[in-house]
C-alpha atoms as a PDB file:
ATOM      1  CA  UNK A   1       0.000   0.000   0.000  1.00  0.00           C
ATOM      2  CA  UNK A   2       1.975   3.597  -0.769  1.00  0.00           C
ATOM      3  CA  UNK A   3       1.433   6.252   1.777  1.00  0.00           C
ATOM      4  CA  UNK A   4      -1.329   8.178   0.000  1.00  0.00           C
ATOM      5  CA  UNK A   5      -3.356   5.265   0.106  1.00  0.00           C
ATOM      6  CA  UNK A   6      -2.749   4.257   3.921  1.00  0.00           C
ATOM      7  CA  UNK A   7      -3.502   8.005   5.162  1.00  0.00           C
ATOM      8  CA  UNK A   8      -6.517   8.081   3.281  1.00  0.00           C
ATOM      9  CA  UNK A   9      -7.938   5.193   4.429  1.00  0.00           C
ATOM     10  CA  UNK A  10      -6.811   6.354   8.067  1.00  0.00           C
ATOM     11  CA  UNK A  11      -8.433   9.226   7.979  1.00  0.00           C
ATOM     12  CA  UNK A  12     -11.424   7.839   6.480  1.00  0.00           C
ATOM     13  CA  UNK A  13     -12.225   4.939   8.939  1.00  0.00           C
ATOM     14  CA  UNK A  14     -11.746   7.682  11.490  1.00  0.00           C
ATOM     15  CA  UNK A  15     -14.359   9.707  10.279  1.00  0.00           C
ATOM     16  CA  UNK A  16     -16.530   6.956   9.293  1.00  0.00           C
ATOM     17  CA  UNK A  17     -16.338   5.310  12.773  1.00  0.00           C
ATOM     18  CA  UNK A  18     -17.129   8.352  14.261  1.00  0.00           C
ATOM     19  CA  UNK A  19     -19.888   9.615  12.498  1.00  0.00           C
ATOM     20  CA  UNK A  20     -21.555   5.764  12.273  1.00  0.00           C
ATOM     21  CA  UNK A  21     -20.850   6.116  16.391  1.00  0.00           C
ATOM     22  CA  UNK A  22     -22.893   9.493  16.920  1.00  0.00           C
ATOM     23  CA  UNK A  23     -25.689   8.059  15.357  1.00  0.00           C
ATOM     24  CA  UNK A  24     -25.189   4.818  17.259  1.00  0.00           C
ATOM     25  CA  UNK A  25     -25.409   6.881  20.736  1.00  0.00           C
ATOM     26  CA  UNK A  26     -27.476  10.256  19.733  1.00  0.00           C
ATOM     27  CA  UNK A  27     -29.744  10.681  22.520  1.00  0.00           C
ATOM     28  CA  UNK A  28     -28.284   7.588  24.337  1.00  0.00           C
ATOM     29  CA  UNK A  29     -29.956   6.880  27.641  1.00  0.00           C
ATOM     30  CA  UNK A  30     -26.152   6.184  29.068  1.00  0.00           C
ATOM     31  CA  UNK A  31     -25.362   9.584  28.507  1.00  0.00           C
ATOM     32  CA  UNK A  32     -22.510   8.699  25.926  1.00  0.00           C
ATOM     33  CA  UNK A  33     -21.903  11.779  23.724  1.00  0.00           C
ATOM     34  CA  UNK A  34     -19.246  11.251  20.983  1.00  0.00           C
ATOM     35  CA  UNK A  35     -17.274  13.866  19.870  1.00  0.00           C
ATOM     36  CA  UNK A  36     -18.708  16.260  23.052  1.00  0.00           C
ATOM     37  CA  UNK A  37     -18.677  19.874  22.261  1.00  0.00           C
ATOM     38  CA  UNK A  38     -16.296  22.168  24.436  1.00  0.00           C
ATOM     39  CA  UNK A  39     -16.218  25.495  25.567  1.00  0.00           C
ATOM     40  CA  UNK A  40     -13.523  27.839  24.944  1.00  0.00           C
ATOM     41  CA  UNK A  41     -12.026  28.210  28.180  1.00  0.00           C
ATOM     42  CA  UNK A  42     -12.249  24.443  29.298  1.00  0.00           C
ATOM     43  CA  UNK A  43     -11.250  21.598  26.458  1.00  0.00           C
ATOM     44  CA  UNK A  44     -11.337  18.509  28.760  1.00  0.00           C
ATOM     45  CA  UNK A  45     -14.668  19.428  30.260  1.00  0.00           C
ATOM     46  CA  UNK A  46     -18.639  18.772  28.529  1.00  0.00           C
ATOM     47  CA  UNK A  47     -20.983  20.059  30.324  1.00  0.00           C
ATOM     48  CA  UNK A  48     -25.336  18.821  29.753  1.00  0.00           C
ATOM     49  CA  UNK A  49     -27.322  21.525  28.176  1.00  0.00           C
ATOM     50  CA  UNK A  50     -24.167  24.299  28.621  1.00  0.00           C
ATOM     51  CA  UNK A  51     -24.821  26.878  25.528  1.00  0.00           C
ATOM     52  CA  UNK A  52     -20.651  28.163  26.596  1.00  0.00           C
ATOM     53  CA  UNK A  53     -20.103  24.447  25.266  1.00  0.00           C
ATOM     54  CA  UNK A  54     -20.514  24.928  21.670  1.00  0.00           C
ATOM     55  CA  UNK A  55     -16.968  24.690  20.475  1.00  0.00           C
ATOM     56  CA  UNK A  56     -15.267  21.547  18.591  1.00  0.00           C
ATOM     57  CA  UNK A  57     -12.155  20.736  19.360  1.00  0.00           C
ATOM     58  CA  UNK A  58      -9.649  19.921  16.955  1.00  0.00           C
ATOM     59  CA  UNK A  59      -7.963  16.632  16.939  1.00  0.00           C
ATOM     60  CA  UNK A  60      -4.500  15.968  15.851  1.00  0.00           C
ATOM     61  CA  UNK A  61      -4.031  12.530  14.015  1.00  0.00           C
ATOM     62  CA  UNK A  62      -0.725  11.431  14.516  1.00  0.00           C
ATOM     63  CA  UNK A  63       1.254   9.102  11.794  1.00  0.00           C
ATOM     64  CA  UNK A  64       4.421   7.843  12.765  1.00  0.00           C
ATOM     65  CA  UNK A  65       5.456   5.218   9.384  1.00  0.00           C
ATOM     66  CA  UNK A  66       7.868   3.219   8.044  1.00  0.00           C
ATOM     67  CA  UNK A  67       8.334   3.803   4.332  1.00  0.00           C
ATOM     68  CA  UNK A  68      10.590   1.553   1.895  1.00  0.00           C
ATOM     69  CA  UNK A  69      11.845   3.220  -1.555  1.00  0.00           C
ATOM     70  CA  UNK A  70      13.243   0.005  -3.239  1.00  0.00           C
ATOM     71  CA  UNK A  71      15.525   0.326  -6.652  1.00  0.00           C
ATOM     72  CA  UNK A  72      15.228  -2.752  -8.808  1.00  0.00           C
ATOM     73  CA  UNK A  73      16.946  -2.803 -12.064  1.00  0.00           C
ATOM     74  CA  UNK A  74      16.718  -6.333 -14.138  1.00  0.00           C
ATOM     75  CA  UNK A  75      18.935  -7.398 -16.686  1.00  0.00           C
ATOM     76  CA  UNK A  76      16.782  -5.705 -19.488  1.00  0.00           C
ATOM     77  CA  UNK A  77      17.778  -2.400 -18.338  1.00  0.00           C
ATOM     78  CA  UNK A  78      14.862  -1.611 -16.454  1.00  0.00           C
ATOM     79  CA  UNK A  79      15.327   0.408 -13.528  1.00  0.00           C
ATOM     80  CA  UNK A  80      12.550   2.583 -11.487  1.00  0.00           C
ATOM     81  CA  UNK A  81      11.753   3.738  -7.620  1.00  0.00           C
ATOM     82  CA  UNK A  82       8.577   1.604  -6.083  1.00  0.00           C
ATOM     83  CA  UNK A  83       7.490   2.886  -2.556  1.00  0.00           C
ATOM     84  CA  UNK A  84       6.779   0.019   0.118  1.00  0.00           C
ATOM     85  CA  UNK A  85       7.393  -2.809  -2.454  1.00  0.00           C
ATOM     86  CA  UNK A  86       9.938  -3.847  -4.994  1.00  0.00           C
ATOM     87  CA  UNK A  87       8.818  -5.304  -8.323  1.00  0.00           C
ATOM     88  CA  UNK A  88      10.828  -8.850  -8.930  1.00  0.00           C
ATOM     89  CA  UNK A  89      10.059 -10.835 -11.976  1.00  0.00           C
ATOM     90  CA  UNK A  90       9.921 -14.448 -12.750  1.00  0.00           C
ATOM     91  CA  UNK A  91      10.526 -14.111 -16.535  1.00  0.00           C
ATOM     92  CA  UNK A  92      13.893 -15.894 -16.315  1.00  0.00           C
ATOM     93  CA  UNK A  93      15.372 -11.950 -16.367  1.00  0.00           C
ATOM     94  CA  UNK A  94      18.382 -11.790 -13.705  1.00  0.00           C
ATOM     95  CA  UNK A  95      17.189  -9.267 -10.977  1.00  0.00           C
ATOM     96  CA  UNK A  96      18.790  -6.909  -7.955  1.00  0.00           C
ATOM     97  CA  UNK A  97      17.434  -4.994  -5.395  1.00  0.00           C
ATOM     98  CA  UNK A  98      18.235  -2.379  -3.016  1.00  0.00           C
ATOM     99  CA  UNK A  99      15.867  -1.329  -0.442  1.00  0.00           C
ATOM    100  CA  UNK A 100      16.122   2.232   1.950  1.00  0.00           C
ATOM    101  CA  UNK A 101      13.960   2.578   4.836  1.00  0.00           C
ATOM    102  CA  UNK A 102      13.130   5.638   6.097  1.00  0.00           C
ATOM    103  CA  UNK A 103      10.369   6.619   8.768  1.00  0.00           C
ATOM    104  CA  UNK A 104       8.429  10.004   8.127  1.00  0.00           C
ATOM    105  CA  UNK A 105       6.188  11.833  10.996  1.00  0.00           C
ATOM    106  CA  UNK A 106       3.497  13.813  10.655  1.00  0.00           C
ATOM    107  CA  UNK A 107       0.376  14.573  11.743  1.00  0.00           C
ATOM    108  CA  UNK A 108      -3.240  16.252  10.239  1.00  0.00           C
ATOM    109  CA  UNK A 109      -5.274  18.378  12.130  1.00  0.00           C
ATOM    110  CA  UNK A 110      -9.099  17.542  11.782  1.00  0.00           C
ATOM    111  CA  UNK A 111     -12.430  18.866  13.258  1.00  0.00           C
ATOM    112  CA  UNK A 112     -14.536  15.686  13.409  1.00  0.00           C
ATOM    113  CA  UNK A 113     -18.409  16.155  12.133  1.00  0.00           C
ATOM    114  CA  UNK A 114     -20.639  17.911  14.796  1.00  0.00           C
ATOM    115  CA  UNK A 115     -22.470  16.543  17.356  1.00  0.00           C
ATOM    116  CA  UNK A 116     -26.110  16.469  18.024  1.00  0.00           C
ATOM    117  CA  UNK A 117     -25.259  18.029  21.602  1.00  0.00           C
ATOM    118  CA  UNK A 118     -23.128  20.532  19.754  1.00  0.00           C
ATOM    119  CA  UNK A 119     -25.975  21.549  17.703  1.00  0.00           C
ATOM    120  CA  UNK A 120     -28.621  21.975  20.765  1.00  0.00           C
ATOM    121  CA  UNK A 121     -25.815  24.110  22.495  1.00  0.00           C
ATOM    122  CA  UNK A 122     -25.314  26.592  19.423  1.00  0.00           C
ATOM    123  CA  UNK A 123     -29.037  26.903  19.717  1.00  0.00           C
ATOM    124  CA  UNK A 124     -29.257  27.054  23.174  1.00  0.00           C
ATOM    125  CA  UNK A 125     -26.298  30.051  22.699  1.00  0.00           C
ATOM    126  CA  UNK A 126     -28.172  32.061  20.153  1.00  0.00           C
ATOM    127  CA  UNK A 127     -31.839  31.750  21.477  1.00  0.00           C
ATOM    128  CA  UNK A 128     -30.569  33.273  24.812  1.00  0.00           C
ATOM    129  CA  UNK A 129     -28.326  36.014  22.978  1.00  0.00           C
ATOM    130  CA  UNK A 130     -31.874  36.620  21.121  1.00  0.00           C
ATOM    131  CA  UNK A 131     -33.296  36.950  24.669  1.00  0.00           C
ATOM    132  CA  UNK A 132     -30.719  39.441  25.761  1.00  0.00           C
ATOM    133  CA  UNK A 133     -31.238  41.099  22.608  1.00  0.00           C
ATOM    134  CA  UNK A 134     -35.074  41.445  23.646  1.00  0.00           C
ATOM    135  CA  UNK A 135     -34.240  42.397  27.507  1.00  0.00           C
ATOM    136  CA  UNK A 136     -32.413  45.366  26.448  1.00  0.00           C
ATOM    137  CA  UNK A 137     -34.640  46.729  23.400  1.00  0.00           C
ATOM    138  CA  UNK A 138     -37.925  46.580  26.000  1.00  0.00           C
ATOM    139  CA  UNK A 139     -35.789  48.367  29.128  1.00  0.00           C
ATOM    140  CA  UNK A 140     -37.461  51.600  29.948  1.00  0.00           C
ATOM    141  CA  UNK A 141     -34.958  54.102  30.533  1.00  0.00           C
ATOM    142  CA  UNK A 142     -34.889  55.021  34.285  1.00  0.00           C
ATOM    143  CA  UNK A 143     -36.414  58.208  35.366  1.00  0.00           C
END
């Protein structure tokens, strides 16, 4: 598999697991909330029906791999650079190969897909800035 491939499919089980898991659990009688909204001033903390939690967090996928460039060259004068394999034949052609290792680190930020709590909270945040809104428009000025 080249790395393209691997971080794609990574980042798409990921994703996948974690949206197919929010739907598993939305509105879960446990209480499980995946992917819990935060609030700005507290990332470790969810709080129920907390409109200051309406933040996502983002997540930091970390990839730590092993890559192989290999050189093969045959006795037909072929020659070219595979990543994580190397190509032998069994056409009777004489082969060699030469293999380099290297390891590569990197990671990809990503805000995984919103929660149902997330979206009650945004809500919740707006209908009560509405409100506040209202309170001060109707406040008669004091005498």
């Amino acid at each position: 598999m080249d790395l393209k491939q691997f971080i794609t499919e990574t980042v798409q089980s990921i994703v996948d697991a974690t949206w197919e898991l929010q739907i598993r659990y939305d509105h879960s009688l446990e209480g499980t909330v995946i992917n819990p909204p935060v609030s700005a001033s507290n990332q470790l903390l969810y709080q129920v029906e907390n409109a200051a939690h309406s933040y996502r967090r983002i997540e930091i996928i970390e990839f730590d791999v092993a890559v192989s460039a290999s050189e093969a060259s045959d006795s037909g004068g072929k020659a070219g650079l595979r990543v994580w394999a190397a190509e032998v034949g069994v056409d009777g052609k004489k082969n060699s190969t030469s293999e380099k290792v290297s390891r590569v680190k990197f990671t990809i930020p990503i805000a995984l897909s919103q929660s149902t709590v997330e979206k009650q909270n945004i809500e919740r945040g707006k209908a009560g800035s509405d409100l506040d809104k209202t309170d001060a428009d109707c406040d008669e000025p004091e005498a």
